[in-house]
Protein backbone atom coordinates (compact mmCIF):
# COMPACT_ATOMS: atom_id res chain seq x y z
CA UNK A 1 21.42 28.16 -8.93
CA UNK A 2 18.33 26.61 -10.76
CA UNK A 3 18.52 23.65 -8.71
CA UNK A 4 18.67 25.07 -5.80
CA UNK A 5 15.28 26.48 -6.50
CA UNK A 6 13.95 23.40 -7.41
CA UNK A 7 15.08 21.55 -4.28
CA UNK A 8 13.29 24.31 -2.22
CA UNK A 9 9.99 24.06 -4.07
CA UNK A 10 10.04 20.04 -3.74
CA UNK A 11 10.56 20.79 -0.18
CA UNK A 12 7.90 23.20 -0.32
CA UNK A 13 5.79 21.04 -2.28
CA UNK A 14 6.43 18.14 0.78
CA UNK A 15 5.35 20.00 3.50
CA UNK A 16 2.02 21.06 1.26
CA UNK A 17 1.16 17.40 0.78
CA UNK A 18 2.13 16.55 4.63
CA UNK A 19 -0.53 19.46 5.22
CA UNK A 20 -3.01 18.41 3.23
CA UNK A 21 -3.12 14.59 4.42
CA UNK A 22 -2.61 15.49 8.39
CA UNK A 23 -5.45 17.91 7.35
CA UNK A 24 -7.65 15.54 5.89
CA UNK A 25 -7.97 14.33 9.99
CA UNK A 26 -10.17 17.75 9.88
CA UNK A 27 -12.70 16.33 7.35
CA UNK A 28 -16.36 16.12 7.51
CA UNK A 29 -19.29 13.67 5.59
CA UNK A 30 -21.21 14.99 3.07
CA UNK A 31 -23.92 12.78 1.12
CA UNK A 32 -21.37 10.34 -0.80
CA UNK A 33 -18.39 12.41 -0.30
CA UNK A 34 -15.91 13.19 2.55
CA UNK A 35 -15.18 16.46 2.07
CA UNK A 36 -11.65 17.88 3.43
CA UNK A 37 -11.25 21.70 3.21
CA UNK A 38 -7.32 21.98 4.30
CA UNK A 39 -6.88 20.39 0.52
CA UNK A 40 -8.13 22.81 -1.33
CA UNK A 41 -6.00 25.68 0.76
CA UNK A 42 -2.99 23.79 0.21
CA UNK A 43 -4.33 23.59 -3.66
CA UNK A 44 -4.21 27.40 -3.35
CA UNK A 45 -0.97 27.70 -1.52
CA UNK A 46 0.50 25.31 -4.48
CA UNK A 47 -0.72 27.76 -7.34
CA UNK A 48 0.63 30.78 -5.16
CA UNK A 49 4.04 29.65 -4.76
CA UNK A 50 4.94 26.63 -7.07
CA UNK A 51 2.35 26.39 -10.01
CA UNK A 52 -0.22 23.90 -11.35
CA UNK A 53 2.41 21.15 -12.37
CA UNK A 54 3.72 20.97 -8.58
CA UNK A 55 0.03 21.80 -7.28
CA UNK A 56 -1.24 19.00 -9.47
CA UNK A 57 1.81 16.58 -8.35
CA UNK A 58 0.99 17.57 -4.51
CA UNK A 59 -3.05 17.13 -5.14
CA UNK A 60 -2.27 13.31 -6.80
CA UNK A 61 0.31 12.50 -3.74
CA UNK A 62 -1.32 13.58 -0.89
CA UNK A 63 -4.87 11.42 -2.27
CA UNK A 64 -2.72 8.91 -2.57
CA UNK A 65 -1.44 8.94 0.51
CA UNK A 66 -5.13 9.97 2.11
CA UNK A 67 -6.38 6.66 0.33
CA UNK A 68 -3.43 4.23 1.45
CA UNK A 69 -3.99 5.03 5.22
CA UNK A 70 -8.13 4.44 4.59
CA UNK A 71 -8.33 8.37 5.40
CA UNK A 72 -9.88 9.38 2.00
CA UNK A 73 -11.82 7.91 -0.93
CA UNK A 74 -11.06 7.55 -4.75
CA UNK A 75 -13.49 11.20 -5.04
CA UNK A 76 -10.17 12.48 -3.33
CA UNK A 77 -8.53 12.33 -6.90
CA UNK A 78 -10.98 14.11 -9.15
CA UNK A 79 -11.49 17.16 -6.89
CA UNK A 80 -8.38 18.06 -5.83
CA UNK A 81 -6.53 17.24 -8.93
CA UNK A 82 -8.58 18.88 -11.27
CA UNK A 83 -8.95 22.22 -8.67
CA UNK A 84 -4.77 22.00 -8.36
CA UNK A 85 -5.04 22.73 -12.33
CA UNK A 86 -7.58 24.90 -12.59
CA UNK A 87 -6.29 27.31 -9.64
CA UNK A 88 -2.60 26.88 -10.56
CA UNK A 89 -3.05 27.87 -14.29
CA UNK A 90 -5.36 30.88 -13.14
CA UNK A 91 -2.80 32.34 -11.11
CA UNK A 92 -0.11 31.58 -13.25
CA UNK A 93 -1.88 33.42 -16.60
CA UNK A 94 -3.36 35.91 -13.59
CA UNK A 95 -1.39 36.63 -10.84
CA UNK A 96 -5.00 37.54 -9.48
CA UNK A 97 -6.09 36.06 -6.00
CA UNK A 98 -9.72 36.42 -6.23
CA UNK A 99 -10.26 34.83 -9.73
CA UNK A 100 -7.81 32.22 -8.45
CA UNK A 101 -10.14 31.13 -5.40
CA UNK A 102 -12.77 31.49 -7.95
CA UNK A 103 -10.66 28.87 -10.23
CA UNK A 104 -9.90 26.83 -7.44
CA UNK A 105 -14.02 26.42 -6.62
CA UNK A 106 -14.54 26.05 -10.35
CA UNK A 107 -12.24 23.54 -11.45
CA UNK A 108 -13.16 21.18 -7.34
CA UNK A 109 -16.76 21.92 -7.48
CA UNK A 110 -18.13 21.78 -10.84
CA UNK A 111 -15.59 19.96 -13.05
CA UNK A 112 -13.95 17.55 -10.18
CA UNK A 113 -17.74 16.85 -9.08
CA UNK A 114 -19.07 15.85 -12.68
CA UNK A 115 -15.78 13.92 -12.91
CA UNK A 116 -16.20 12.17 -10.32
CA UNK A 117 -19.55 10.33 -10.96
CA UNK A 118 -17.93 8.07 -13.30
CA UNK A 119 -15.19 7.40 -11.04
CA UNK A 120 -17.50 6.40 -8.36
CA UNK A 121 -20.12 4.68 -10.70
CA UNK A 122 -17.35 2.33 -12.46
CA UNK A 123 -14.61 2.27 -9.44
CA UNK A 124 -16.75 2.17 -6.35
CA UNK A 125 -19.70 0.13 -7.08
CA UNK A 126 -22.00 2.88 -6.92
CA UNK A 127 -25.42 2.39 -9.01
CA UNK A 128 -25.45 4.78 -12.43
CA UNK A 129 -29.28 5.09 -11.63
CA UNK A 130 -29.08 6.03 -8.07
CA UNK A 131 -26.76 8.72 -8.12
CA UNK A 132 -27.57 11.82 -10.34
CA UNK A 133 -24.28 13.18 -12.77
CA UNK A 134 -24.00 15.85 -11.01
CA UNK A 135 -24.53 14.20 -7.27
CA UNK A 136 -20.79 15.34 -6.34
CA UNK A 137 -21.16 18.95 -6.82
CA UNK A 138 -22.96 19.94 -4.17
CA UNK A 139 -20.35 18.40 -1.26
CA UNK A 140 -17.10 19.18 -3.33
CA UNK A 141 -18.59 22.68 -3.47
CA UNK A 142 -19.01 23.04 0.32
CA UNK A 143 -15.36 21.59 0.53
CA UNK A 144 -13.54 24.03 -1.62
CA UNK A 145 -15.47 27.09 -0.79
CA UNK A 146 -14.42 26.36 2.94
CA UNK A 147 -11.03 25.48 1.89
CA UNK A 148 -11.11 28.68 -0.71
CA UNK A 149 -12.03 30.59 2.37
CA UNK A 150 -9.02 29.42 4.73
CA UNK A 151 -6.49 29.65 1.76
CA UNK A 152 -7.43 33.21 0.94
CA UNK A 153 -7.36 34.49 4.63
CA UNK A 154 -4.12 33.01 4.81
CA UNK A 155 -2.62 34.08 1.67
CA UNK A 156 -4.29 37.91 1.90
CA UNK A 157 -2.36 38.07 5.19
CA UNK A 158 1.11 37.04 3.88
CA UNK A 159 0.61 39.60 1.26
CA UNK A 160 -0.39 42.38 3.37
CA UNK A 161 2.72 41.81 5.77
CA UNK A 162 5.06 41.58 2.78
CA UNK A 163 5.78 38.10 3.56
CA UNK A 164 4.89 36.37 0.42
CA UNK A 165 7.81 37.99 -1.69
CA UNK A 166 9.99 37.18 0.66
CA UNK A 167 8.78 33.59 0.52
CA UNK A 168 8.84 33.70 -3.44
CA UNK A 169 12.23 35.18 -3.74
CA UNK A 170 13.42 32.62 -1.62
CA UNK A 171 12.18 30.07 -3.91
CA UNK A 172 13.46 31.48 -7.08
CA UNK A 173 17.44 31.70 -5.55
């Protein structure tokens, strides 16, 4: 029976990073960074229903993937891995929505954002005097609040109709 839950959430956890790459079409410019909201809901979606390992396996595939078709940048890594952590192990220790959403702008915003200037100043060229530490913040903010914002709309709403124990239960067996 175990693996039959495990087959389900890598099946789940497919269809999250297919998500979050067609999503990334949806993604908008701002100062260095090209910021794509439908990542951080599916980084939310991943700590509801499968947990930071498989969020943080879904974050690393789907910037992989965003970065081999030319539809992301190497600040796709930082953000969304370190937000798939940060929200996943919040709602695992939790169970709480709000703090996760809170987690998930925490761990993209601030701590992807200052990890990504030396990513971009040692990967991509960019000058270590031109670009402040904390230069990322600011966009990867803007991107996981709006993707924080989608991902709790969506998940309030499966709670409310009773649909997200269904969808866990069917996980588990």
């Amino acid at each position: 029976m175990k693996q039959k839950g495990t087959v389900k959430k890598l099946a789940l956890a497919g269809v999250l990073c297919a998500v979050a790459v067609a999503g990334s079409l949806l993604s908008f410019p701002v100062l260095g960074s090209k910021c794509a909201p439908v990542q951080h809901m599916v980084n939310v979606i991943c700590a509801v229903f499968l947990g930071p390992w498989y969020g943080v396996a879904v974050a690393f595939v789907a910037s992989l993937l965003r970065n081999l078709m030319a539809m992301g940048s190497l600040m796709a890594f930082p953000g969304s891995m370190i937000g798939a952590l940060v929200c996943g192990v919040v709602f695992w220790k939790t169970k709480n929505l709000p703090a996760t959403l809170a987690g998930e702008v925490l761990g993209t915003g601030v701590l992807g954002g200052l990890c990504a200037y030396p990513i971009a100043t040692m990967f991509m060229g960019v000058d270590a005097a031109a670009v402040a530490f904390y230069a990322y913040i600011i966009p990867f903010l803007i991107s996981t609040v709006a993707g924080s914002i989608l991902a709790g709309l969506l998940v309030f709403a499966l709670q409310k109709s009773g649909a997200i124990n269904t969808m866990r239960a069917t996980l588990e067996s």
